[in-house]
PDB file of N, CA and C in Angstrom:
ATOM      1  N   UNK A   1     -13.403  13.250 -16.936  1.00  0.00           N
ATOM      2  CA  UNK A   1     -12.023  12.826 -16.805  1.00  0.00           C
ATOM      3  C   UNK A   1     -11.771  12.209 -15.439  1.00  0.00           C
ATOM      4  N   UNK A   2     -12.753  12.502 -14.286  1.00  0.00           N
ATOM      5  CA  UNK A   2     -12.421  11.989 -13.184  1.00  0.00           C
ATOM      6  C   UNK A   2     -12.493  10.359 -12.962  1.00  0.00           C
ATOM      7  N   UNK A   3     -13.487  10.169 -14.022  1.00  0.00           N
ATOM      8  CA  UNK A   3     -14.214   8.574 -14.162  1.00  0.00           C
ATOM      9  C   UNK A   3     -12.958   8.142 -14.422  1.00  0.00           C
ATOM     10  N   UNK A   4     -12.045   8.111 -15.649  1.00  0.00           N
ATOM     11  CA  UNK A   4     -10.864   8.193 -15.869  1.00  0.00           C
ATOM     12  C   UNK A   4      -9.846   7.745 -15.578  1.00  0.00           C
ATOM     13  N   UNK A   5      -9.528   8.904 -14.570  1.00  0.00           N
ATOM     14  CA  UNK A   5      -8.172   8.996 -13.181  1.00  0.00           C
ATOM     15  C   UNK A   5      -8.859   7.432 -12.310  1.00  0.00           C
ATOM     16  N   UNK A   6      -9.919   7.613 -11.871  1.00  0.00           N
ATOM     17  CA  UNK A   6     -10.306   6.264 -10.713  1.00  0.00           C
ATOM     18  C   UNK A   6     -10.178   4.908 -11.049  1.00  0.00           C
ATOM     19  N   UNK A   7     -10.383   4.765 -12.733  1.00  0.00           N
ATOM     20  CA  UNK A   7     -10.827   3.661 -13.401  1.00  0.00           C
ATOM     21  C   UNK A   7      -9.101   3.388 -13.698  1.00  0.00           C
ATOM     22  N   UNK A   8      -7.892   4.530 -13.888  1.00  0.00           N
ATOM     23  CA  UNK A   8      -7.031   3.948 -13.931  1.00  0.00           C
ATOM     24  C   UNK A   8      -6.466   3.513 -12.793  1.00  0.00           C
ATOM     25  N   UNK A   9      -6.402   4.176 -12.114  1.00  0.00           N
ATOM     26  CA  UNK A   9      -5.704   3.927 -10.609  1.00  0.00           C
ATOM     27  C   UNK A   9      -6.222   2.767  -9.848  1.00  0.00           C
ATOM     28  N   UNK A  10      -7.707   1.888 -10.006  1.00  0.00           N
ATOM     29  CA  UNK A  10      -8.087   0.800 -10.237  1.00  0.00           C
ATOM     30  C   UNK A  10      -7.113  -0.143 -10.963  1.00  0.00           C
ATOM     31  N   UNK A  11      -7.054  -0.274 -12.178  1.00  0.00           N
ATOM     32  CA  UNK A  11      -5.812  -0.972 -12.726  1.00  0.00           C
ATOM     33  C   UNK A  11      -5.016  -1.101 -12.000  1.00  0.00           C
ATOM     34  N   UNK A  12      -4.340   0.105 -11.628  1.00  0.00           N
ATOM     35  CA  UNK A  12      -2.806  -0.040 -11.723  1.00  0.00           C
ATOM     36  C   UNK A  12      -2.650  -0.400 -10.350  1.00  0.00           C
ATOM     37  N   UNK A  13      -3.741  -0.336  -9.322  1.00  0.00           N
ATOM     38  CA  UNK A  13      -3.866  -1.214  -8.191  1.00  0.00           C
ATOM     39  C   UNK A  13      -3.553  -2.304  -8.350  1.00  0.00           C
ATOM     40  N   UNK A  14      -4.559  -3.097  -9.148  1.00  0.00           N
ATOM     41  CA  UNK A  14      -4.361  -4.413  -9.381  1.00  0.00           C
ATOM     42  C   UNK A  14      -3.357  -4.927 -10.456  1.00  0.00           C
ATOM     43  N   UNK A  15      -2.513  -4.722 -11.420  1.00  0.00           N
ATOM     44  CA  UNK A  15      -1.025  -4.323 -11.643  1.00  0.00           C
ATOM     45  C   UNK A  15      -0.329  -4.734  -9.970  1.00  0.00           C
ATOM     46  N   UNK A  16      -0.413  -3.825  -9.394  1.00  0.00           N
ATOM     47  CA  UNK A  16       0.996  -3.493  -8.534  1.00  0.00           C
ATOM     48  C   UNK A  16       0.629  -4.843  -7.443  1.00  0.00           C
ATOM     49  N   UNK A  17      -0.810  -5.270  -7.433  1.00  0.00           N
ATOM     50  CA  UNK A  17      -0.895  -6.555  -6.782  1.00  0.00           C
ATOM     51  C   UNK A  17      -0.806  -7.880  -6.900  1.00  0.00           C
ATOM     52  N   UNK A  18      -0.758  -8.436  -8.628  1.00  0.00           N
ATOM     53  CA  UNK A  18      -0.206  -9.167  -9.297  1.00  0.00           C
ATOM     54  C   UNK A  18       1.642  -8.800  -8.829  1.00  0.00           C
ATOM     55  N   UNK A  19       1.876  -8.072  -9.691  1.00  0.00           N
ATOM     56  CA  UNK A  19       3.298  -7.944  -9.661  1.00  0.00           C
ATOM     57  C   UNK A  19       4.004  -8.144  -8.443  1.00  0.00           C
ATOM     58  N   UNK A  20       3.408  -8.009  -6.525  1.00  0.00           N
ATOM     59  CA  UNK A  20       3.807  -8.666  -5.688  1.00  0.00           C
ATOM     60  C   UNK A  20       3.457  -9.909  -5.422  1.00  0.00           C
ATOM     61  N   UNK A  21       2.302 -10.591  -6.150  1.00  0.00           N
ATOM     62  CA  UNK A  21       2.631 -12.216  -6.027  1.00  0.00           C
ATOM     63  C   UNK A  21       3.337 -12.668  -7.155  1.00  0.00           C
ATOM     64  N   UNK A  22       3.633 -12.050  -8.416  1.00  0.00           N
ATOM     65  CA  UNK A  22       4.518 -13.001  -8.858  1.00  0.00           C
ATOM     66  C   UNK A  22       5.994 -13.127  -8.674  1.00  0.00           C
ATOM     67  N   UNK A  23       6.580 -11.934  -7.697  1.00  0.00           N
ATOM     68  CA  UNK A  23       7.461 -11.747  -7.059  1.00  0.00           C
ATOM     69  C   UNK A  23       7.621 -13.049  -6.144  1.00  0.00           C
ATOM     70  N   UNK A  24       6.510 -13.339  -5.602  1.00  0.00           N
ATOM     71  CA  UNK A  24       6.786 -14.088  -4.559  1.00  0.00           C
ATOM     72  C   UNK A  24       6.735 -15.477  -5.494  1.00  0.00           C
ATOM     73  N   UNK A  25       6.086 -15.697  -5.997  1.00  0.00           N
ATOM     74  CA  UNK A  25       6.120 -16.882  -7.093  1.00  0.00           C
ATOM     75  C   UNK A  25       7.636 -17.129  -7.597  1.00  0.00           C
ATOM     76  N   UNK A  26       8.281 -16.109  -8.264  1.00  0.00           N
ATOM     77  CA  UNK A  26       9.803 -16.019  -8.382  1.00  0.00           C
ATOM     78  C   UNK A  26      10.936 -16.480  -7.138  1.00  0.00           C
ATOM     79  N   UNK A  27       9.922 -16.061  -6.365  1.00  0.00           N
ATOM     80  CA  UNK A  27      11.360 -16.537  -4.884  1.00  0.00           C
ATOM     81  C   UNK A  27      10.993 -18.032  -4.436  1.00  0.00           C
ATOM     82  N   UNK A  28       9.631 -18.254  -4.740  1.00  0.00           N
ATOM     83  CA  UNK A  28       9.236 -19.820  -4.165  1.00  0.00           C
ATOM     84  C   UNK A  28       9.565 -20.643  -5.207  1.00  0.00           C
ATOM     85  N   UNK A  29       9.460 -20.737  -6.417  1.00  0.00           N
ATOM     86  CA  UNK A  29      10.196 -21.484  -7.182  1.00  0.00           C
ATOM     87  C   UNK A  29       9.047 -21.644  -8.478  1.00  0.00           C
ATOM     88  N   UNK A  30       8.001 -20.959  -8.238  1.00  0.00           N
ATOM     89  CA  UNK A  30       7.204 -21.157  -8.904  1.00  0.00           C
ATOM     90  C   UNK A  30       6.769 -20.100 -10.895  1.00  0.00           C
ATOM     91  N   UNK A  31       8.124 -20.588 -11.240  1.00  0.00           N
ATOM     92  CA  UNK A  31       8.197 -19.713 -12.745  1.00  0.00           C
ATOM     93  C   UNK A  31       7.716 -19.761 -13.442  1.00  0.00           C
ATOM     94  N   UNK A  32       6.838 -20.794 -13.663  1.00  0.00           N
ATOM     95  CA  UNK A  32       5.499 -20.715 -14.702  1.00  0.00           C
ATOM     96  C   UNK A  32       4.487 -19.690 -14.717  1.00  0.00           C
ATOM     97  N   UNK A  33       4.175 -19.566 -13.399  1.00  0.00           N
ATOM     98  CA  UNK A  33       3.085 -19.063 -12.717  1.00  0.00           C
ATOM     99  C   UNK A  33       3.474 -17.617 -12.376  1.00  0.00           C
ATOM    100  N   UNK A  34       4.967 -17.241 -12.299  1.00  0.00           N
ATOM    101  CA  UNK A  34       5.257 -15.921 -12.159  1.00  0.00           C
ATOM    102  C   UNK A  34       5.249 -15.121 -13.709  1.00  0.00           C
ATOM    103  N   UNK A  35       5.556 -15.957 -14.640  1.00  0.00           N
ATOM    104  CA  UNK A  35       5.469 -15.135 -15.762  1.00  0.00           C
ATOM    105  C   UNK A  35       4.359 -15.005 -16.469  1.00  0.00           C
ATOM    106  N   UNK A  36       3.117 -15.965 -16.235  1.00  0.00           N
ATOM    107  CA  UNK A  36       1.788 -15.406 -16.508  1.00  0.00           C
ATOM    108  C   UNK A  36       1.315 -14.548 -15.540  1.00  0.00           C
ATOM    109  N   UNK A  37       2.153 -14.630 -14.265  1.00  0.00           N
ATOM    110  CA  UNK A  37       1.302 -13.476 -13.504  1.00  0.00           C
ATOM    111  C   UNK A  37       1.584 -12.035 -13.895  1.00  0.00           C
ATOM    112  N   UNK A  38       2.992 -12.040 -14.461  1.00  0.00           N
ATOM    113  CA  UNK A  38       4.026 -10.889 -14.703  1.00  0.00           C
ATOM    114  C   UNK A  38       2.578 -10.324 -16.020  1.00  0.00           C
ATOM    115  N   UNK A  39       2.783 -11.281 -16.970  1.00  0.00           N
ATOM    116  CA  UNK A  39       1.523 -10.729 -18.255  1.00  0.00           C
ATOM    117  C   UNK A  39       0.716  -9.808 -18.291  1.00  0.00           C
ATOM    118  N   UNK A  40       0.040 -10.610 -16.584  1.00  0.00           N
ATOM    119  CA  UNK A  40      -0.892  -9.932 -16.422  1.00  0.00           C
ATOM    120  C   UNK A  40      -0.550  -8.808 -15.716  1.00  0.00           C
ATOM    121  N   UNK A  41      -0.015  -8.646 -15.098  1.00  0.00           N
ATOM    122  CA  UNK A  41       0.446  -7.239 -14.286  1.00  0.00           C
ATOM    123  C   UNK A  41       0.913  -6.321 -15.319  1.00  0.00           C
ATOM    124  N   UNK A  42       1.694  -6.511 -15.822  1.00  0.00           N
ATOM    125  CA  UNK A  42       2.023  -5.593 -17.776  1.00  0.00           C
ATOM    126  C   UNK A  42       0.653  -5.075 -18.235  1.00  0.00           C
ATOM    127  N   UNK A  43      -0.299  -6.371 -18.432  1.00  0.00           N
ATOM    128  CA  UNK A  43      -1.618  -5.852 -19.292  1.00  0.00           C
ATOM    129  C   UNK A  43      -2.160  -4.739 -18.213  1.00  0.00           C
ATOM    130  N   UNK A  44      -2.441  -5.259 -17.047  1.00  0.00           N
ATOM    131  CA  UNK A  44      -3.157  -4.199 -16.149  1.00  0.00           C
ATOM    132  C   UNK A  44      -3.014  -3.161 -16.083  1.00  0.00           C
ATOM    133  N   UNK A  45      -1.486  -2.777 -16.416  1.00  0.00           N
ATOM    134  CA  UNK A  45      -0.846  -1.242 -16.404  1.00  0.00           C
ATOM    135  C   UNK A  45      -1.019  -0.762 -17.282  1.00  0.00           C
ATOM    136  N   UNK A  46      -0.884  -1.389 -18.525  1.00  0.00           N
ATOM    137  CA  UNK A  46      -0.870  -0.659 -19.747  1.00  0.00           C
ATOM    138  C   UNK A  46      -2.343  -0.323 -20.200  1.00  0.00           C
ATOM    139  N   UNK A  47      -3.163  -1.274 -19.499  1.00  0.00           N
ATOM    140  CA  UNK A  47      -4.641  -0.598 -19.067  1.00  0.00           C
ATOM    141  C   UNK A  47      -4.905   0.419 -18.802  1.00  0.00           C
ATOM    142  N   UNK A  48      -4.332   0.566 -17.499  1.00  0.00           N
ATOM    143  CA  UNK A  48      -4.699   2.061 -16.984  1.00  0.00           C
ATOM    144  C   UNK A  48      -4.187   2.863 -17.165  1.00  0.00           C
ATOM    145  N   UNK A  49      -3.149   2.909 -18.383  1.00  0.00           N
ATOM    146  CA  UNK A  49      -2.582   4.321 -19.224  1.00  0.00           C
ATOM    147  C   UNK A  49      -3.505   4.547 -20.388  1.00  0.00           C
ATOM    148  N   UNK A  50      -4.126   3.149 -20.577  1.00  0.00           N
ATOM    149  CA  UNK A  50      -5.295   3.598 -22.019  1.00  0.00           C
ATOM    150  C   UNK A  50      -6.588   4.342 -20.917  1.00  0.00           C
ATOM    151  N   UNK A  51      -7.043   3.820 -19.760  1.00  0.00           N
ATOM    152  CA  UNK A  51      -8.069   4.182 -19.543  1.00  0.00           C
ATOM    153  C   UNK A  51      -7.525   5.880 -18.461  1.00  0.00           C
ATOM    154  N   UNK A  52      -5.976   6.189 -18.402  1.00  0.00           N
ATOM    155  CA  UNK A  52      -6.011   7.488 -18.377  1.00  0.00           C
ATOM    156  C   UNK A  52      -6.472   8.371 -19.315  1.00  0.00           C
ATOM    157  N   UNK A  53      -6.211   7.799 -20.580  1.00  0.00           N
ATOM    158  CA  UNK A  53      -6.350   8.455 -21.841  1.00  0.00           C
ATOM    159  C   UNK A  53      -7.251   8.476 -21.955  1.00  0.00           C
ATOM    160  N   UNK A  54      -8.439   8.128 -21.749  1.00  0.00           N
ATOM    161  CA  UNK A  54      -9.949   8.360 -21.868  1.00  0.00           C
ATOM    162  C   UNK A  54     -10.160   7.475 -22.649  1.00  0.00           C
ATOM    163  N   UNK A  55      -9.531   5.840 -22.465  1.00  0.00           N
ATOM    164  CA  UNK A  55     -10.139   4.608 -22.933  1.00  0.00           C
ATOM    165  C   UNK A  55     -11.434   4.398 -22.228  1.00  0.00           C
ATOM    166  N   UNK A  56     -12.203   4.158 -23.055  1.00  0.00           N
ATOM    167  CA  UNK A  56     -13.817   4.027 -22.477  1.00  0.00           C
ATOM    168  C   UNK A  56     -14.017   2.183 -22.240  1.00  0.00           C
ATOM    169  N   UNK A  57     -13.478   1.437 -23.010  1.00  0.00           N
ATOM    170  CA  UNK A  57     -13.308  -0.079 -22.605  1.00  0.00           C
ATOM    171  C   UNK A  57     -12.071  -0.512 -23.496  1.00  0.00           C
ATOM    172  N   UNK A  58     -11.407  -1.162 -22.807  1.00  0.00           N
ATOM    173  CA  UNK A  58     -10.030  -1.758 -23.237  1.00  0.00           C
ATOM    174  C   UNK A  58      -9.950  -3.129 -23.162  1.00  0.00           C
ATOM    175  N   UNK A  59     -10.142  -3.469 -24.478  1.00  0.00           N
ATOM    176  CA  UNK A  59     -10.525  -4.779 -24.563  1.00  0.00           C
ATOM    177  C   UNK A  59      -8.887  -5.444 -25.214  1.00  0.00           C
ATOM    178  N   UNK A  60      -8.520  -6.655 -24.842  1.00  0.00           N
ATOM    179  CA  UNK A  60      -7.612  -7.063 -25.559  1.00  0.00           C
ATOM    180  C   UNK A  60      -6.722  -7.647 -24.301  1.00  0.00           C
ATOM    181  N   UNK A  61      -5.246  -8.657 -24.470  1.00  0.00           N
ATOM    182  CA  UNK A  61      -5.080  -9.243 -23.838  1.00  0.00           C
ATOM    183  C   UNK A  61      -3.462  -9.011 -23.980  1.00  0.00           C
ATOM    184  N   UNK A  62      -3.241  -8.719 -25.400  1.00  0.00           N
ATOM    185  CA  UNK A  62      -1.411  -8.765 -25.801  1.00  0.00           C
ATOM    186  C   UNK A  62      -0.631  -7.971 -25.609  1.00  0.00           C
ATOM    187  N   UNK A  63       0.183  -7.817 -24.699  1.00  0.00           N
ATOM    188  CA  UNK A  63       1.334  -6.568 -24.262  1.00  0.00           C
ATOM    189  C   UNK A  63       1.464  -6.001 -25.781  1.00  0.00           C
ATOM    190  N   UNK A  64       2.052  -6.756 -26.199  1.00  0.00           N
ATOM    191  CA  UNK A  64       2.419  -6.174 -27.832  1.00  0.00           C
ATOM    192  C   UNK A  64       1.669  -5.545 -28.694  1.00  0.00           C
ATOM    193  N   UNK A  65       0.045  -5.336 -28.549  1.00  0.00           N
ATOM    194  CA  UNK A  65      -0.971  -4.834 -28.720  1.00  0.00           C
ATOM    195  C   UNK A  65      -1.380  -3.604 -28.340  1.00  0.00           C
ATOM    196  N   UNK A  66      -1.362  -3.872 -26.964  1.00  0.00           N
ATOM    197  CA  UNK A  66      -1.592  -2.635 -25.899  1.00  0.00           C
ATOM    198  C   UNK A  66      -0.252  -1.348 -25.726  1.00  0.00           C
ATOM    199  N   UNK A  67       0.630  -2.055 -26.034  1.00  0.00           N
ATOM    200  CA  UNK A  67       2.216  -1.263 -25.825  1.00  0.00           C
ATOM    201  C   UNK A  67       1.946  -0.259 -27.406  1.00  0.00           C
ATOM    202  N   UNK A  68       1.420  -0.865 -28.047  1.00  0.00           N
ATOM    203  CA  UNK A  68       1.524  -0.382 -29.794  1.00  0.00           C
ATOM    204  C   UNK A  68       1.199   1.242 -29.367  1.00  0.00           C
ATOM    205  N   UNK A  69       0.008   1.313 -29.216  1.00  0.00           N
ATOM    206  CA  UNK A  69      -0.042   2.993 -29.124  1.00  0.00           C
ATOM    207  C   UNK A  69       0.820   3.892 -28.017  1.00  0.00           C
ATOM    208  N   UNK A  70       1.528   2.958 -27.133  1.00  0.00           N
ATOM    209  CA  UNK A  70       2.020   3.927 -25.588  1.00  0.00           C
ATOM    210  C   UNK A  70       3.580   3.429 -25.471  1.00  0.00           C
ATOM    211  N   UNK A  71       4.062   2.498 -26.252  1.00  0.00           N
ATOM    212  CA  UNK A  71       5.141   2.289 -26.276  1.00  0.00           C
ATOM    213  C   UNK A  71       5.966   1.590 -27.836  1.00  0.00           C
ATOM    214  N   UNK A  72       7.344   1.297 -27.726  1.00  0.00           N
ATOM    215  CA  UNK A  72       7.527   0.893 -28.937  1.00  0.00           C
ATOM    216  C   UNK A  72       8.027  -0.743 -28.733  1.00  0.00           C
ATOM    217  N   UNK A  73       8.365  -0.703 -27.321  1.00  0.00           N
ATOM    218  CA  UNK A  73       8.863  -2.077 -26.997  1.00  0.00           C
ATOM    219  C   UNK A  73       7.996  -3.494 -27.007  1.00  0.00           C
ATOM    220  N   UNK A  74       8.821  -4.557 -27.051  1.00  0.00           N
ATOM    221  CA  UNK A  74       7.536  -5.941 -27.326  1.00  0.00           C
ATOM    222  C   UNK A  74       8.098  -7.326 -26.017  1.00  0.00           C
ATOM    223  N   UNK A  75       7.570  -7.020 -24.810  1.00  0.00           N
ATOM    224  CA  UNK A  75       8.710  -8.235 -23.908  1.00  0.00           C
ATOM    225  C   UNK A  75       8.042  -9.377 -24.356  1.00  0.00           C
ATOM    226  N   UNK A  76       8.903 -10.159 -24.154  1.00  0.00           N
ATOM    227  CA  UNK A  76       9.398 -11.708 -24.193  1.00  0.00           C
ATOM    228  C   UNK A  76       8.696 -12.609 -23.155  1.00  0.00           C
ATOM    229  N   UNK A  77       8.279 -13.360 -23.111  1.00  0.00           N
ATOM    230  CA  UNK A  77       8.145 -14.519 -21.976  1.00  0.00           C
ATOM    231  C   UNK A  77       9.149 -15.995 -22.312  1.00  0.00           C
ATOM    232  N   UNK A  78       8.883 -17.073 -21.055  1.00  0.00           N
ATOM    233  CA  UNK A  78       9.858 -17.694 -20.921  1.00  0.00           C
ATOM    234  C   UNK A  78       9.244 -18.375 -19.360  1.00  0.00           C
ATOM    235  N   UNK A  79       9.503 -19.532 -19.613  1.00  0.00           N
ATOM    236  CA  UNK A  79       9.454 -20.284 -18.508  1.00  0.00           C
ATOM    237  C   UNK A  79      10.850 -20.803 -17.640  1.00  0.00           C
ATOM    238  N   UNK A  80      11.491 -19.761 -17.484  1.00  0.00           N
ATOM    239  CA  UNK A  80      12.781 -20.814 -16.668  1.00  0.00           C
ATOM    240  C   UNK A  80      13.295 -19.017 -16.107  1.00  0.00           C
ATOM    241  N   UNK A  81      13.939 -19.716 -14.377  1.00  0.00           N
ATOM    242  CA  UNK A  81      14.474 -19.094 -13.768  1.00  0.00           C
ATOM    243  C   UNK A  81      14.501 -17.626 -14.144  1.00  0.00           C
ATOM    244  N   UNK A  82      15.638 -17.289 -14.956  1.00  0.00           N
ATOM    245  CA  UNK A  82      15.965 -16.445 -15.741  1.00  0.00           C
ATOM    246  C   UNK A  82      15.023 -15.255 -16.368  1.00  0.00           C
ATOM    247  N   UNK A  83      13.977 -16.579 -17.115  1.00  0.00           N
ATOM    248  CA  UNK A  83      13.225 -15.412 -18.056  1.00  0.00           C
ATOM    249  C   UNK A  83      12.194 -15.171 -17.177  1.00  0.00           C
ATOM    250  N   UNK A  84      11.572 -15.586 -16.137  1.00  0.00           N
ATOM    251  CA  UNK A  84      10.928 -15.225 -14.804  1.00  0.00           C
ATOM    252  C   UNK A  84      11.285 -14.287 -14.070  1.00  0.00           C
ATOM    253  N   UNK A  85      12.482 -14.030 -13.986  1.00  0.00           N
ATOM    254  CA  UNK A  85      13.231 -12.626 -13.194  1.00  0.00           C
ATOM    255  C   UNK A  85      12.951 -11.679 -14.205  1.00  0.00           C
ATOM    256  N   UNK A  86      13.344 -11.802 -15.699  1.00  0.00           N
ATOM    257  CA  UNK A  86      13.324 -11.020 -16.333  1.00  0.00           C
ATOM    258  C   UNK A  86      11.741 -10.238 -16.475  1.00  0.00           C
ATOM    259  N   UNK A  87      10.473 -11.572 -16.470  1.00  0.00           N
ATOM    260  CA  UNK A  87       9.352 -11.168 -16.409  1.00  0.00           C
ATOM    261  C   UNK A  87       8.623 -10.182 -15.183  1.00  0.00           C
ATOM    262  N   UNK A  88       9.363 -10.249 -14.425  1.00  0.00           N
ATOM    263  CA  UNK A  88       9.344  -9.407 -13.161  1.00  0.00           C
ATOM    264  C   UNK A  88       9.660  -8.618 -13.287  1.00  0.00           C
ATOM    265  N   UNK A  89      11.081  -7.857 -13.576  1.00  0.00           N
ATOM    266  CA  UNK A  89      11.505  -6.793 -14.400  1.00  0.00           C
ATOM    267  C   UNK A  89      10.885  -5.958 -15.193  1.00  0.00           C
ATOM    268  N   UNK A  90      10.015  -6.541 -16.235  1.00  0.00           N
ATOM    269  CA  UNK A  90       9.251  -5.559 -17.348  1.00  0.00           C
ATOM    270  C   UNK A  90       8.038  -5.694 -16.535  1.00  0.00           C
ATOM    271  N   UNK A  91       7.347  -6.521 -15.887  1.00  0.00           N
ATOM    272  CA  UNK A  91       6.312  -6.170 -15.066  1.00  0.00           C
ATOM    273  C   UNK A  91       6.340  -4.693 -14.510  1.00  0.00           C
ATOM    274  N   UNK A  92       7.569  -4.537 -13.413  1.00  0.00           N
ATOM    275  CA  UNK A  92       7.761  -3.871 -12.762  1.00  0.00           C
ATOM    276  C   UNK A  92       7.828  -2.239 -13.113  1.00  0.00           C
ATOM    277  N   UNK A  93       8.519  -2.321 -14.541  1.00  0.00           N
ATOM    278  CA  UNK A  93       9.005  -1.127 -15.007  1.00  0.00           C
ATOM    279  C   UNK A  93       7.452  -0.720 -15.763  1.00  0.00           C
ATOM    280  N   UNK A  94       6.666  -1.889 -16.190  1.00  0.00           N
ATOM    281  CA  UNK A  94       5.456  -1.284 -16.786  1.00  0.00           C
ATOM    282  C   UNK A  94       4.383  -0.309 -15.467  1.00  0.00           C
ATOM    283  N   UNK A  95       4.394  -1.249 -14.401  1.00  0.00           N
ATOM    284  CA  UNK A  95       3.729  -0.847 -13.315  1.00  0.00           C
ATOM    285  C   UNK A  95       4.600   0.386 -12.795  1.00  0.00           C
ATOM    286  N   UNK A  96       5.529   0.802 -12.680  1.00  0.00           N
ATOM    287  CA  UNK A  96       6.357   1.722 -12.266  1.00  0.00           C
ATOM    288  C   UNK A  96       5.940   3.181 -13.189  1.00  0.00           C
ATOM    289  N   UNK A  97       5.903   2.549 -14.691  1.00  0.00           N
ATOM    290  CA  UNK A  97       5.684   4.118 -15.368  1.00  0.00           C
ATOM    291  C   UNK A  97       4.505   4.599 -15.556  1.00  0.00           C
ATOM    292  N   UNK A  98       3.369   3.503 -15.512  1.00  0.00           N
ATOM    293  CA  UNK A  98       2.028   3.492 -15.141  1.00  0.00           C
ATOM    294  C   UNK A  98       2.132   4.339 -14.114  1.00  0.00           C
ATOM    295  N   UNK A  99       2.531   4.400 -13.004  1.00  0.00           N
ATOM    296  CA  UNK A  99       2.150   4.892 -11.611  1.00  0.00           C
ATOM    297  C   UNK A  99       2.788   6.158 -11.710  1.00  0.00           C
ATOM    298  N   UNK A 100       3.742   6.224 -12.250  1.00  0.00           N
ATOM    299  CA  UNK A 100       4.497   7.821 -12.641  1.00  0.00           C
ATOM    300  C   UNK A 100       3.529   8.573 -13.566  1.00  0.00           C
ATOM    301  N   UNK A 101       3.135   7.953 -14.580  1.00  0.00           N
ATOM    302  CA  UNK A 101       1.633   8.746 -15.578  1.00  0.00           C
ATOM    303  C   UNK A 101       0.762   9.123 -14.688  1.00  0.00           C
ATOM    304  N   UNK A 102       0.619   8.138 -13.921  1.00  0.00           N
ATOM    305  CA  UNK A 102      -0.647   8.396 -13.134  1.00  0.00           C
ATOM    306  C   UNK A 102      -0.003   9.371 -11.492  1.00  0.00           C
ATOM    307  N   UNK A 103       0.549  10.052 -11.574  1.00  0.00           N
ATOM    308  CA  UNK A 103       0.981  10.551 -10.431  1.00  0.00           C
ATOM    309  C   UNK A 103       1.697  10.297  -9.371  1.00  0.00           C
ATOM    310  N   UNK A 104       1.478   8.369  -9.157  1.00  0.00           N
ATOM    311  CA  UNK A 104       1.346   7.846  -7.679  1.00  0.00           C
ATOM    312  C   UNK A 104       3.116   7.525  -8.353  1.00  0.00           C
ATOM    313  N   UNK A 105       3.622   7.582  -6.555  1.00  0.00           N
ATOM    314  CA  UNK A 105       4.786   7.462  -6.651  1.00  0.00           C
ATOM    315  C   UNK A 105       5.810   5.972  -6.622  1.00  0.00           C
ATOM    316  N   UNK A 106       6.483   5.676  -6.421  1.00  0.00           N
ATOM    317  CA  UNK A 106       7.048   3.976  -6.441  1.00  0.00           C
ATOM    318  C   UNK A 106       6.520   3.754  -4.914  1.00  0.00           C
ATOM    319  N   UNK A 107       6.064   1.992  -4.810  1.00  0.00           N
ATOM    320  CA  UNK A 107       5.987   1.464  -3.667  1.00  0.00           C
ATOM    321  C   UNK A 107       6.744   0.454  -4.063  1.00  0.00           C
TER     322      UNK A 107
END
């Protein structure tokens, strides 16, 4: 189980390091690029709640996929202003409850 804990907290590292550049992508003007980054910061987290669970390889790419067993919700993408903030938002809250599963507290 320790392999586990490291392999998630790996993720959700890289989660919480996406999710501050697409932050910054959001403030520079760059919304294309923040909401595929947002994707990926979602997938990363929801990674390392499968590989808390004693996912041995987590293969796959679709929030809506990965959310299926750990959540019931399905976010949205969107290229404009708006749905870029919003993609930041569910980024955030994915990486946020990730890090609460996993112990570590909000940064």
């Amino acid at each position: 189980m320790r392999q586990c804990e490291a392999e998630a907290r790996r993720w959700l590292a890289q989660a919480k390091s996406d999710l501050a550049f697409a932050e910054v992508g959001v403030r520079e003007g760059f919304f294309a690029q923040a909401c595929f980054i947002c994707q990926q910061a979602g997938e990363k987290a929801l990674k390392a709640l499968h590989y808390r669970r004693g996912g041995r390889i987590v293969l796959g790419h679709s929030l809506a996929e990965l959310l299926h067993d750990l959540l019931s919700d399905h976010p949205a993408e969107s290229f404009s202003p708006r749905q870029a903030a919003e993609a930041v938002a569910y980024a955030r809250q994915f990486v946020a409850r990730a890090g609460t599963a996993l112990g570590d507290g909000p940064h």
